[in-house]
C-alpha atoms as a PDB file:
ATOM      1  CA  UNK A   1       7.070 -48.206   5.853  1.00  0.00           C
ATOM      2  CA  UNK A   2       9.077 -46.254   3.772  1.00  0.00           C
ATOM      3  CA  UNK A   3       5.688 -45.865   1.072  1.00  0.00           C
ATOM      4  CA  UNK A   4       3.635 -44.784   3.986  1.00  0.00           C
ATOM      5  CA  UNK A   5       5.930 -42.108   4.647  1.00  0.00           C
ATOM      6  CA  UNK A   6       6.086 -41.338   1.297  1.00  0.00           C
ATOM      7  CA  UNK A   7       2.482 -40.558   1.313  1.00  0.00           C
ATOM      8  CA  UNK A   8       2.466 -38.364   4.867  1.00  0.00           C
ATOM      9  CA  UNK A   9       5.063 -36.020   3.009  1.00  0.00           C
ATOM     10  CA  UNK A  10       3.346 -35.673  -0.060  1.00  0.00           C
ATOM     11  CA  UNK A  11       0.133 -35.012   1.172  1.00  0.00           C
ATOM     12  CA  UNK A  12       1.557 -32.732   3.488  1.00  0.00           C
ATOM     13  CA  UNK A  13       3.237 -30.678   0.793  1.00  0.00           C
ATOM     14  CA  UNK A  14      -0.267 -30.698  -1.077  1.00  0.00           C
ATOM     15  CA  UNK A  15      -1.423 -29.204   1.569  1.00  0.00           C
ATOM     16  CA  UNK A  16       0.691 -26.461   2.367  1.00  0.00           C
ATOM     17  CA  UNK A  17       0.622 -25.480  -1.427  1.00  0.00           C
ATOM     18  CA  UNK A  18      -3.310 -25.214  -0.921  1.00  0.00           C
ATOM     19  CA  UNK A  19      -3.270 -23.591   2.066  1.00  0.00           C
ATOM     20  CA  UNK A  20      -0.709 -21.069   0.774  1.00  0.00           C
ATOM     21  CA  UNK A  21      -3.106 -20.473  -2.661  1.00  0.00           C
ATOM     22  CA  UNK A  22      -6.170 -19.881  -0.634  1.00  0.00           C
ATOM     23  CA  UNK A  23      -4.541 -17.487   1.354  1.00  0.00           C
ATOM     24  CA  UNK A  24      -3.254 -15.824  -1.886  1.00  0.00           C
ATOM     25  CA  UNK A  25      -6.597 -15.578  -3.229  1.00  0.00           C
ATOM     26  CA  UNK A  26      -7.750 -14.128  -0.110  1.00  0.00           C
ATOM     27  CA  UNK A  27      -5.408 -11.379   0.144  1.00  0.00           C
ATOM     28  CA  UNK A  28      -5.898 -10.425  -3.103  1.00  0.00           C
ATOM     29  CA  UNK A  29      -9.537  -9.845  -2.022  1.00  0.00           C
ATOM     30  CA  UNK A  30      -8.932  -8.479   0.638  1.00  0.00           C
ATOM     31  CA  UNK A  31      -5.629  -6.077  -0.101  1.00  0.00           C
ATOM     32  CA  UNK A  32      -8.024  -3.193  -2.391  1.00  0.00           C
ATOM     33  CA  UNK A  33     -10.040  -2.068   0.842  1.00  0.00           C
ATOM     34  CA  UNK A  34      -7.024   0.316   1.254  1.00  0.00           C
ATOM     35  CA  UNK A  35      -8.157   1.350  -1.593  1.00  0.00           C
ATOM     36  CA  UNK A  36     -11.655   1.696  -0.785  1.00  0.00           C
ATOM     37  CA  UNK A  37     -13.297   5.290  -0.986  1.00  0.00           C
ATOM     38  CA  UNK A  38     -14.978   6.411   2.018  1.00  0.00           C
ATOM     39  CA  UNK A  39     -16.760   9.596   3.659  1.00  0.00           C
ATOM     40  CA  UNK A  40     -14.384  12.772   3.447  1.00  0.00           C
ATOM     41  CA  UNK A  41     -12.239  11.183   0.399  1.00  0.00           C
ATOM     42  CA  UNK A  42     -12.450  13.276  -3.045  1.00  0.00           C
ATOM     43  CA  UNK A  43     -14.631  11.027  -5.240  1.00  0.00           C
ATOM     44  CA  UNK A  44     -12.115  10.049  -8.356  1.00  0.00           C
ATOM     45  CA  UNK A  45     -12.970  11.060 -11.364  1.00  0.00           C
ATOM     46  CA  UNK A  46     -13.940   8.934 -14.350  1.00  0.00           C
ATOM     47  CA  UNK A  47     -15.131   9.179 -17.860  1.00  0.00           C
ATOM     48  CA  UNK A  48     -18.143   6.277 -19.076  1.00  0.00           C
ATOM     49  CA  UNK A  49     -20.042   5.613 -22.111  1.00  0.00           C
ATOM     50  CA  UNK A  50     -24.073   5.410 -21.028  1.00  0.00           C
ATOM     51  CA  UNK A  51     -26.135   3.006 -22.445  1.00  0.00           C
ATOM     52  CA  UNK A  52     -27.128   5.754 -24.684  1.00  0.00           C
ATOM     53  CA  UNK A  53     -23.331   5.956 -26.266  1.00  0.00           C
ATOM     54  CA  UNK A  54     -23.024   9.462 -24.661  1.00  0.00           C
ATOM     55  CA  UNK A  55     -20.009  10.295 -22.663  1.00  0.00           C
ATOM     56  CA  UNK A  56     -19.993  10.895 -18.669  1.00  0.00           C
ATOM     57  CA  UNK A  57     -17.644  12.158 -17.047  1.00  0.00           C
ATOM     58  CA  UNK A  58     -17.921  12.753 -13.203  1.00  0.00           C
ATOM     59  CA  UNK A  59     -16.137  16.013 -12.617  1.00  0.00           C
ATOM     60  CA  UNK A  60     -18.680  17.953 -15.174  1.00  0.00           C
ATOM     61  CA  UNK A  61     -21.327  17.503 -12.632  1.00  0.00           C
ATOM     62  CA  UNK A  62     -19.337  19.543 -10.073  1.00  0.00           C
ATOM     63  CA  UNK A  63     -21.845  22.248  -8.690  1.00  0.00           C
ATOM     64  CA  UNK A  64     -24.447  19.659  -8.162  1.00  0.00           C
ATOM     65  CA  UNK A  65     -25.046  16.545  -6.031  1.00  0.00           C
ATOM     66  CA  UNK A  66     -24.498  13.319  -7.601  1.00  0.00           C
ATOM     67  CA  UNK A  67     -26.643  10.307  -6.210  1.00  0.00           C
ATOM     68  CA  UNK A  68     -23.661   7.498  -7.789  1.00  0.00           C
ATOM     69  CA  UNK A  69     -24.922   3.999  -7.486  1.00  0.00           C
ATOM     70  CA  UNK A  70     -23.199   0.834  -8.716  1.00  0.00           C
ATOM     71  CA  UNK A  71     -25.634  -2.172  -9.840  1.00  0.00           C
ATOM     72  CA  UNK A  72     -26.170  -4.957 -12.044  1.00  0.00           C
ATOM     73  CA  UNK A  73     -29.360  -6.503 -13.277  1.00  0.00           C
ATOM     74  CA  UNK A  74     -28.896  -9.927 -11.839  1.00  0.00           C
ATOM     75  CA  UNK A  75     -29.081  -7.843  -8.201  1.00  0.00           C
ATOM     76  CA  UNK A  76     -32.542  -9.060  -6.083  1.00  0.00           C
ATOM     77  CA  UNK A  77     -31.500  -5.375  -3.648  1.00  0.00           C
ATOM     78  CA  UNK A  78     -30.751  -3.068  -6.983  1.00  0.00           C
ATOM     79  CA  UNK A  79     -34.234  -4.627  -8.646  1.00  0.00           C
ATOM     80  CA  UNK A  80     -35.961  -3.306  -5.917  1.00  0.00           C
ATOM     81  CA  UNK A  81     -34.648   0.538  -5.598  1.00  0.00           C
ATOM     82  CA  UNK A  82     -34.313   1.458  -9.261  1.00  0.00           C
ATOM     83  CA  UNK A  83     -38.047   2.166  -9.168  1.00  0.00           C
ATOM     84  CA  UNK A  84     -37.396   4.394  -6.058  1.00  0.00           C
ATOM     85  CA  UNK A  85     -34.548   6.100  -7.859  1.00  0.00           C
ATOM     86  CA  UNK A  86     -36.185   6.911 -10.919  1.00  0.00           C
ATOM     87  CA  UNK A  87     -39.148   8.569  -8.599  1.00  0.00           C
ATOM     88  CA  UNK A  88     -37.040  10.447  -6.621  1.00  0.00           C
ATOM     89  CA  UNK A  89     -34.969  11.593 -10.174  1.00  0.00           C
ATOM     90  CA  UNK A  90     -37.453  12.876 -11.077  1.00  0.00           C
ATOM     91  CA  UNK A  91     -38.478  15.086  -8.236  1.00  0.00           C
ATOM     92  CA  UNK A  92     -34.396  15.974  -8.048  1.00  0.00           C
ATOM     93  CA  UNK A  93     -33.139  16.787 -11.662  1.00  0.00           C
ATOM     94  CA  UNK A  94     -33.992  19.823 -11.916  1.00  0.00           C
ATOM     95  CA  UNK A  95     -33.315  20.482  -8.183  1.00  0.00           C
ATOM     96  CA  UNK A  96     -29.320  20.197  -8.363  1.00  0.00           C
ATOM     97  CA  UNK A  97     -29.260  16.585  -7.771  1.00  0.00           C
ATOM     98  CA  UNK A  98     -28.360  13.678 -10.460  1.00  0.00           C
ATOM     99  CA  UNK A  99     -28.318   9.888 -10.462  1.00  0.00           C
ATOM    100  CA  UNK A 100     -25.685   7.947 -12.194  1.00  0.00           C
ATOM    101  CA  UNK A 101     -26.080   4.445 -11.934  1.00  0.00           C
ATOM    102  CA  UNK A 102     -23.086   2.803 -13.182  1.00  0.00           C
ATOM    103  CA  UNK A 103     -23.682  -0.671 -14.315  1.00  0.00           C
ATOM    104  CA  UNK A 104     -21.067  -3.315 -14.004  1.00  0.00           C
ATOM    105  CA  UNK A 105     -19.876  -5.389 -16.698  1.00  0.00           C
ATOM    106  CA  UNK A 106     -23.250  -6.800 -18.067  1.00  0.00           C
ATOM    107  CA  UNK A 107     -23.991  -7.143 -21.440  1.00  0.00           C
ATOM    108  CA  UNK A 108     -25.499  -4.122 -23.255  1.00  0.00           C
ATOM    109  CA  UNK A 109     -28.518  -5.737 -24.214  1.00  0.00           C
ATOM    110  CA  UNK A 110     -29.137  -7.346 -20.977  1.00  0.00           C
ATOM    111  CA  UNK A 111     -29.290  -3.521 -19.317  1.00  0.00           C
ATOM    112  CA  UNK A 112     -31.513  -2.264 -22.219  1.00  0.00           C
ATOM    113  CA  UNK A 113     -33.846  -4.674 -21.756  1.00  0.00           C
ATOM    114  CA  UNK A 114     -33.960  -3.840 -17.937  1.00  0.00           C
ATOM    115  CA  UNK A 115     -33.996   0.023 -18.343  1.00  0.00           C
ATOM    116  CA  UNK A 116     -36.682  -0.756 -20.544  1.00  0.00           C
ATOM    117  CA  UNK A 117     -38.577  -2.715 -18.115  1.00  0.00           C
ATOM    118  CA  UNK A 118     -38.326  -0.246 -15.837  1.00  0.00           C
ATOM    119  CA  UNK A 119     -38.571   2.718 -17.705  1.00  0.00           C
ATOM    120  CA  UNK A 120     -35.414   4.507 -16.267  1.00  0.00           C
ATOM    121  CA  UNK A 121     -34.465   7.725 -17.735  1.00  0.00           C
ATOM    122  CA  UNK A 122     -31.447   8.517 -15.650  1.00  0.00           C
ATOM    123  CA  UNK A 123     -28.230   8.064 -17.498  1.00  0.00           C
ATOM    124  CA  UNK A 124     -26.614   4.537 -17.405  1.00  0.00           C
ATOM    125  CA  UNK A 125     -23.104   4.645 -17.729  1.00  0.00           C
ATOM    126  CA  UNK A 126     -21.778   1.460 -18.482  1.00  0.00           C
ATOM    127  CA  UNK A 127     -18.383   0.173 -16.342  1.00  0.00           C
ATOM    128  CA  UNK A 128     -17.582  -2.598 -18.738  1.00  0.00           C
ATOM    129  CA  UNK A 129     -13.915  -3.092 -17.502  1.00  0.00           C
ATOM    130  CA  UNK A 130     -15.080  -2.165 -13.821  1.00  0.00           C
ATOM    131  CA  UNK A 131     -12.392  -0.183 -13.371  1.00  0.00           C
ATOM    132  CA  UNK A 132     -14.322   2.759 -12.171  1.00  0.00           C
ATOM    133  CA  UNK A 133     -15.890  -0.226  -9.891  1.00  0.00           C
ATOM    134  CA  UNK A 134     -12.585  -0.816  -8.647  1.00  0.00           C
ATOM    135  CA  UNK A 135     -11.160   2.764  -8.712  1.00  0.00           C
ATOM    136  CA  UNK A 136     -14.248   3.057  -5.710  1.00  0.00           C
ATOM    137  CA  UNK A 137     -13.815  -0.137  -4.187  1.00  0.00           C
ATOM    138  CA  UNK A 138     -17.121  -1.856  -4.877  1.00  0.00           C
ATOM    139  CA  UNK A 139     -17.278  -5.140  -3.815  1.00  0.00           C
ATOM    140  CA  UNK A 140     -20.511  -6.822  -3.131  1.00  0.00           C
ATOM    141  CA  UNK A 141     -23.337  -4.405  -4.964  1.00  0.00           C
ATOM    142  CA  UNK A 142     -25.539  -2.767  -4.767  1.00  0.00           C
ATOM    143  CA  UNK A 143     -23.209  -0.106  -3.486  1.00  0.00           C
ATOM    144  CA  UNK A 144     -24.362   3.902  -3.359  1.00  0.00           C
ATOM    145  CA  UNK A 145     -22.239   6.636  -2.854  1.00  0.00           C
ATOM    146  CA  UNK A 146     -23.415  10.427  -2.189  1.00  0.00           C
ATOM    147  CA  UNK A 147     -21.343  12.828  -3.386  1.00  0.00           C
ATOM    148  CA  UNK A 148     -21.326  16.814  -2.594  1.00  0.00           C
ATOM    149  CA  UNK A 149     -21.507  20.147  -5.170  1.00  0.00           C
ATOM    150  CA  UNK A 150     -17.574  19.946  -4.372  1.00  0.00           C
ATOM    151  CA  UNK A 151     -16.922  16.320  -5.182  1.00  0.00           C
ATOM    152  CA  UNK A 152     -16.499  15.503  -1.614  1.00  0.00           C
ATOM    153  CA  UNK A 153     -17.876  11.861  -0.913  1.00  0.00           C
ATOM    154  CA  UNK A 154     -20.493  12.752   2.186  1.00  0.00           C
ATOM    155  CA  UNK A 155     -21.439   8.716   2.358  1.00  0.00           C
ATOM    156  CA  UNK A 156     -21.304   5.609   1.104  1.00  0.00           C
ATOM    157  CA  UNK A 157     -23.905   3.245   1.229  1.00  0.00           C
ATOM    158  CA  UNK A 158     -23.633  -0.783   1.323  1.00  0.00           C
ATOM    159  CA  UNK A 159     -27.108  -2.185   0.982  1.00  0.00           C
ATOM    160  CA  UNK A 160     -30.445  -1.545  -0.756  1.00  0.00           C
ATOM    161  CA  UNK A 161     -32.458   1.050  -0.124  1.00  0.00           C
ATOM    162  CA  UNK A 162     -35.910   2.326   0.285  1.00  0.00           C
ATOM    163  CA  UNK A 163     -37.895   5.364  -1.445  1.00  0.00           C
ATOM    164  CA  UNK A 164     -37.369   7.391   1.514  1.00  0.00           C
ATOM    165  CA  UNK A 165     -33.648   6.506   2.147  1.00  0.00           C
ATOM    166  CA  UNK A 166     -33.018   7.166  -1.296  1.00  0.00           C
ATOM    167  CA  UNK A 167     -34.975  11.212  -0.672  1.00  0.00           C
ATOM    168  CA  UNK A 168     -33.668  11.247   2.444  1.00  0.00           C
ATOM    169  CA  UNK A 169     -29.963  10.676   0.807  1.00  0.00           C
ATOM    170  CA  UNK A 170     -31.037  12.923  -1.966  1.00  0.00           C
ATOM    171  CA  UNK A 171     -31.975  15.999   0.194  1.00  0.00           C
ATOM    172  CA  UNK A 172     -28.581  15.813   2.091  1.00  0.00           C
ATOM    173  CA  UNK A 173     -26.801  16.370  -1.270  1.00  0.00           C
ATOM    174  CA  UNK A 174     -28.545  18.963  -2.612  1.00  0.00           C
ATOM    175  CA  UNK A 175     -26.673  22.251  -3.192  1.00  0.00           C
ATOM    176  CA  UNK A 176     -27.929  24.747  -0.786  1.00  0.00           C
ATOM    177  CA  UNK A 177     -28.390  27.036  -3.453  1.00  0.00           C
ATOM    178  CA  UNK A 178     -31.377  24.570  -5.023  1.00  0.00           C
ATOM    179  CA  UNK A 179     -33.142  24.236  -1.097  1.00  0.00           C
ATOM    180  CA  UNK A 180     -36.418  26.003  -0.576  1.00  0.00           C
END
Protein backbone atom coordinates (compact mmCIF):
# COMPACT_ATOMS: atom_id res chain seq x y z
CA UNK A 1 0.00 0.00 0.00
CA UNK A 2 2.42 2.24 1.12
CA UNK A 3 4.56 1.62 -2.61
CA UNK A 4 1.39 2.35 -4.42
CA UNK A 5 1.17 5.54 -2.80
CA UNK A 6 4.52 6.11 -3.34
CA UNK A 7 3.95 5.99 -6.98
CA UNK A 8 0.50 8.34 -7.02
CA UNK A 9 2.80 11.12 -5.40
CA UNK A 10 5.57 10.84 -7.58
CA UNK A 11 3.86 10.77 -10.64
CA UNK A 12 1.86 13.47 -9.51
CA UNK A 13 4.84 15.70 -8.81
CA UNK A 14 6.13 14.70 -12.44
CA UNK A 15 3.37 16.04 -13.53
CA UNK A 16 2.99 19.26 -12.08
CA UNK A 17 6.75 19.94 -12.95
CA UNK A 18 5.63 19.28 -16.70
CA UNK A 19 2.74 21.05 -16.63
CA UNK A 20 4.48 24.03 -15.00
CA UNK A 21 7.51 23.80 -17.95
CA UNK A 22 5.04 23.76 -20.74
CA UNK A 23 3.39 26.60 -19.48
CA UNK A 24 6.84 28.31 -19.15
CA UNK A 25 7.64 27.65 -22.61
CA UNK A 26 4.42 28.97 -23.61
CA UNK A 27 4.61 32.22 -22.03
CA UNK A 28 7.76 32.81 -23.21
CA UNK A 29 6.13 32.56 -26.68
CA UNK A 30 3.64 34.20 -26.05
CA UNK A 31 4.95 37.28 -23.61
CA UNK A 32 6.91 39.34 -26.96
CA UNK A 33 3.43 40.14 -28.69
CA UNK A 34 3.56 43.21 -26.35
CA UNK A 35 6.22 43.75 -28.11
CA UNK A 36 4.87 43.29 -31.42
CA UNK A 37 4.90 46.35 -33.93
CA UNK A 38 1.70 47.22 -35.37
CA UNK A 39 -0.12 49.97 -37.64
CA UNK A 40 0.55 53.61 -36.19
CA UNK A 41 3.86 52.40 -34.19
CA UNK A 42 7.28 54.15 -35.42
CA UNK A 43 9.04 51.30 -37.27
CA UNK A 44 12.49 50.77 -35.08
CA UNK A 45 15.35 51.34 -36.59
CA UNK A 46 18.09 48.86 -37.42
CA UNK A 47 21.37 48.57 -39.14
CA UNK A 48 22.02 44.95 -41.47
CA UNK A 49 24.69 43.65 -43.57
CA UNK A 50 22.98 42.54 -47.22
CA UNK A 51 23.99 39.62 -48.79
CA UNK A 52 26.11 41.89 -50.76
CA UNK A 53 28.28 42.91 -47.42
CA UNK A 54 26.84 46.48 -47.77
CA UNK A 55 25.36 48.15 -44.80
CA UNK A 56 21.44 49.00 -44.34
CA UNK A 57 20.24 50.90 -42.18
CA UNK A 58 16.42 51.65 -42.02
CA UNK A 59 16.21 55.28 -41.05
CA UNK A 60 18.38 56.37 -44.35
CA UNK A 61 15.44 55.45 -46.39
CA UNK A 62 13.28 58.08 -44.62
CA UNK A 63 11.59 60.18 -47.50
CA UNK A 64 10.59 57.07 -49.26
CA UNK A 65 8.31 54.05 -48.74
CA UNK A 66 9.86 50.96 -47.63
CA UNK A 67 8.07 47.61 -48.72
CA UNK A 68 10.03 45.52 -45.40
CA UNK A 69 9.44 41.84 -45.68
CA UNK A 70 10.85 39.12 -43.42
CA UNK A 71 11.49 35.55 -45.16
CA UNK A 72 13.51 32.58 -45.30
CA UNK A 73 14.18 30.22 -48.14
CA UNK A 74 12.74 27.12 -46.63
CA UNK A 75 9.18 29.32 -46.79
CA UNK A 76 6.51 27.44 -49.48
CA UNK A 77 4.37 31.42 -49.05
CA UNK A 78 7.84 33.62 -49.41
CA UNK A 79 8.88 31.15 -52.59
CA UNK A 80 5.95 32.18 -54.18
CA UNK A 81 5.94 36.24 -53.84
CA UNK A 82 9.64 36.98 -54.29
CA UNK A 83 8.97 36.76 -58.02
CA UNK A 84 6.06 39.27 -57.50
CA UNK A 85 8.34 41.50 -55.47
CA UNK A 86 11.12 41.69 -57.69
CA UNK A 87 8.40 42.72 -60.60
CA UNK A 88 6.83 45.18 -58.77
CA UNK A 89 10.70 46.57 -57.60
CA UNK A 90 11.23 47.14 -60.43
CA UNK A 91 8.32 49.22 -61.54
CA UNK A 92 8.80 51.08 -57.83
CA UNK A 93 12.59 51.94 -57.37
CA UNK A 94 12.78 54.66 -58.98
CA UNK A 95 9.22 55.70 -57.95
CA UNK A 96 10.03 56.39 -54.08
CA UNK A 97 9.36 52.95 -53.03
CA UNK A 98 12.08 50.18 -51.84
CA UNK A 99 11.99 46.52 -50.85
CA UNK A 100 14.07 45.17 -48.10
CA UNK A 101 13.66 41.71 -47.56
CA UNK A 102 15.32 40.77 -44.46
CA UNK A 103 16.26 37.19 -44.33
CA UNK A 104 16.30 35.29 -41.12
CA UNK A 105 19.09 33.39 -39.85
CA UNK A 106 19.87 31.12 -42.93
CA UNK A 107 23.07 30.39 -44.05
CA UNK A 108 24.70 32.82 -46.52
CA UNK A 109 25.13 30.46 -49.14
CA UNK A 110 21.79 28.96 -48.85
CA UNK A 111 20.23 32.74 -49.71
CA UNK A 112 22.77 33.22 -52.58
CA UNK A 113 21.88 30.35 -54.14
CA UNK A 114 18.12 31.38 -53.90
CA UNK A 115 18.61 35.08 -54.96
CA UNK A 116 20.34 33.53 -57.66
CA UNK A 117 17.59 31.33 -58.62
CA UNK A 118 15.45 33.92 -58.67
CA UNK A 119 17.33 36.61 -59.92
CA UNK A 120 16.45 39.21 -57.14
CA UNK A 121 18.14 42.46 -57.26
CA UNK A 122 16.58 44.10 -54.26
CA UNK A 123 18.90 44.32 -51.34
CA UNK A 124 18.98 41.31 -48.90
CA UNK A 125 19.86 42.25 -45.61
CA UNK A 126 20.73 39.44 -43.65
CA UNK A 127 19.12 39.16 -39.77
CA UNK A 128 21.54 36.52 -38.66
CA UNK A 129 20.89 37.02 -34.85
CA UNK A 130 17.10 37.87 -35.65
CA UNK A 131 17.13 40.47 -33.51
CA UNK A 132 15.72 42.93 -35.92
CA UNK A 133 13.14 39.80 -36.33
CA UNK A 134 12.42 40.12 -32.84
CA UNK A 135 12.80 43.93 -32.39
CA UNK A 136 9.36 43.65 -34.97
CA UNK A 137 7.84 40.77 -33.53
CA UNK A 138 7.95 38.25 -36.36
CA UNK A 139 6.79 35.10 -35.53
CA UNK A 140 5.56 32.73 -38.10
CA UNK A 141 6.99 34.26 -41.68
CA UNK A 142 6.48 35.32 -44.17
CA UNK A 143 5.66 38.55 -42.42
CA UNK A 144 5.45 42.15 -44.51
CA UNK A 145 5.36 45.35 -43.09
CA UNK A 146 4.62 48.77 -45.07
CA UNK A 147 6.19 51.53 -43.87
CA UNK A 148 5.52 55.44 -44.74
CA UNK A 149 8.12 58.45 -46.13
CA UNK A 150 7.95 59.27 -42.20
CA UNK A 151 8.76 55.87 -40.78
CA UNK A 152 5.28 55.41 -39.65
CA UNK A 153 4.28 51.60 -39.95
CA UNK A 154 0.83 52.02 -42.22
CA UNK A 155 0.40 47.90 -42.08
CA UNK A 156 1.58 44.84 -41.36
CA UNK A 157 0.98 41.93 -43.23
CA UNK A 158 0.83 38.10 -41.95
CA UNK A 159 0.58 35.88 -44.97
CA UNK A 160 1.78 35.57 -48.58
CA UNK A 161 0.90 37.63 -51.06
CA UNK A 162 -0.02 38.05 -54.63
CA UNK A 163 1.45 40.39 -57.54
CA UNK A 164 -1.33 42.67 -57.11
CA UNK A 165 -1.39 42.76 -53.24
CA UNK A 166 2.13 43.33 -53.31
CA UNK A 167 1.31 46.81 -56.11
CA UNK A 168 -1.56 47.37 -54.41
CA UNK A 169 0.63 47.61 -50.96
CA UNK A 170 3.25 49.34 -52.96
CA UNK A 171 1.05 52.23 -54.31
CA UNK A 172 -0.29 53.00 -50.74
CA UNK A 173 3.33 53.76 -49.67
CA UNK A 174 4.44 55.75 -52.19
CA UNK A 175 5.40 59.36 -51.31
CA UNK A 176 2.89 61.62 -52.78
CA UNK A 177 5.51 63.55 -54.19
CA UNK A 178 6.52 60.33 -56.66
CA UNK A 179 2.36 59.83 -57.68
CA UNK A 180 1.37 60.78 -61.19
Amino acid sequence: MKKQKRFIFRTTLLLLFAIAIVYAIYQSYTEDDSQMITEGDQAPDFTLKTLDGETVQLSDYKGQGVFLNFWATYCPPCKEEMPYMESQYQKFKDKGVQILAVDVAEPKVTVERFVTKYELSFPIPMDTNEGVMNAYGVGPIPVTFLINEKGVVEDRITAGLSEEDIHAYMKQIQPDSYKE
